[in-house]
Protein backbone atom coordinates (compact mmCIF):
# COMPACT_ATOMS: atom_id res chain seq x y z
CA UNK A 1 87.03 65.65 118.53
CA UNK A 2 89.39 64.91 121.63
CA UNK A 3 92.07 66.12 120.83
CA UNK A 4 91.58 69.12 118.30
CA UNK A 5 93.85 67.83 114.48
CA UNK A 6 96.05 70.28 113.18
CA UNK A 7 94.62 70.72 109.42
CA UNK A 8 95.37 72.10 106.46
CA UNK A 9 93.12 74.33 105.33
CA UNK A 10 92.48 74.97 101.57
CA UNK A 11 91.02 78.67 101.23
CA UNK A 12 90.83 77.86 97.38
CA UNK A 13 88.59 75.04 98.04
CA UNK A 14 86.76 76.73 100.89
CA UNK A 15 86.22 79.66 98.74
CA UNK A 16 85.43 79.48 95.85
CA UNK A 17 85.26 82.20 92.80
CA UNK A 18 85.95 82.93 89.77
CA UNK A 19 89.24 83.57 87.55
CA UNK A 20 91.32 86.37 88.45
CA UNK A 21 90.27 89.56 87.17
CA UNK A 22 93.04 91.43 88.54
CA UNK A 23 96.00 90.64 90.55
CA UNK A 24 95.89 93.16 93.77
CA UNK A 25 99.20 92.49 95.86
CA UNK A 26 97.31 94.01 99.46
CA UNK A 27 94.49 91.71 98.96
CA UNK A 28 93.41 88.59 100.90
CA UNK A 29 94.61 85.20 99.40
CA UNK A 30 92.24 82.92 99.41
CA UNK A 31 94.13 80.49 96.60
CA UNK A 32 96.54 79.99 99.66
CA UNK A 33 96.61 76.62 101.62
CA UNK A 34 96.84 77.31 105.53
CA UNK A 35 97.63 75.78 108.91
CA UNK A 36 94.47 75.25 111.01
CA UNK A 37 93.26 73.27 113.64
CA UNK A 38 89.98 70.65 113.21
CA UNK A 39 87.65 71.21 115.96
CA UNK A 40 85.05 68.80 115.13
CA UNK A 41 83.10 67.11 111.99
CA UNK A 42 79.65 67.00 111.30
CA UNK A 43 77.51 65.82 108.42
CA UNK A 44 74.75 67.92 106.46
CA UNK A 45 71.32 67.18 105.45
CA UNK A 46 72.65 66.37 102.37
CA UNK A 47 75.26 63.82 103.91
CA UNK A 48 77.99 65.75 103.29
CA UNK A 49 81.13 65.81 105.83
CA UNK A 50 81.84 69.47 106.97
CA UNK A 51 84.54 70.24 109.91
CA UNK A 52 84.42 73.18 112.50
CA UNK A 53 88.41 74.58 111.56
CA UNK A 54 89.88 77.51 113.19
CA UNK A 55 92.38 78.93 110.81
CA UNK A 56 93.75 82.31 109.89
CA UNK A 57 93.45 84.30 106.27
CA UNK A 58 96.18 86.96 106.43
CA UNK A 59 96.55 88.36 109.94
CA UNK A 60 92.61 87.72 110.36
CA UNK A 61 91.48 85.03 112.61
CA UNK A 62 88.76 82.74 111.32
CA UNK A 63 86.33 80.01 112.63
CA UNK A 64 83.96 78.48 110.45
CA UNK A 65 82.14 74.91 109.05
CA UNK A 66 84.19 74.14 105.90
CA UNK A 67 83.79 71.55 103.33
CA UNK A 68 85.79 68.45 103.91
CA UNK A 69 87.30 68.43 100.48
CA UNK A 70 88.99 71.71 102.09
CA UNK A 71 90.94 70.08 105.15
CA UNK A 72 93.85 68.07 104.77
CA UNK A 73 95.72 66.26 107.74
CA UNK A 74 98.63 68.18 108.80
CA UNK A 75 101.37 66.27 110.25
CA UNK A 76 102.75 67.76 113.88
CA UNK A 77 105.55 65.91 115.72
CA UNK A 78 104.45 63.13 117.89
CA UNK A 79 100.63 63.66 116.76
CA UNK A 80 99.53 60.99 113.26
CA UNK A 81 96.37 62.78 110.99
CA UNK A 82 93.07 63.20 111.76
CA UNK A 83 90.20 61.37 110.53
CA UNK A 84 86.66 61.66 110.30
């Protein structure tokens, strides 16, 4: 993808688990919904649309395949949404 798509990355989506058990206030977030940037997409041998997303959980840098029901289009200045 030429050039990378600024995404929105849903970490709830992306990872899920079960209900809270506890609420721990220096844990990670993953219920959050984050800025990221869509590298590239790809399908599965299932057919199912996955996207290479760099994105950050806390103050830790990630780079991973996600699920496409996970990214969202994110809107920059100048630049329209990303699509598959």
């Amino acid at each position: 993808m030429r050039p990378p798509q600024p995404v929105w990355v849903n970490l709830a989506v992306a990872y899920p688990v079960e209900p809270s058990q506890a609420y721990v206030q220096e844990g990670m977030d993953l219920q959050a919904v984050v800025p990221g940037t869509l590298k590239m997409w790809d399908l599965t041998t299932t057919g199912h649309w996955v996207g290479w997303a760099v994105f950050a959980i806390g103050n830790s840098p990630a780079s991973q395949w996600l699920p496409a029901d996970a990214l969202r289009p994110r809107a920059e200045p100048g630049r329209s949404g990303s699509s598959r």
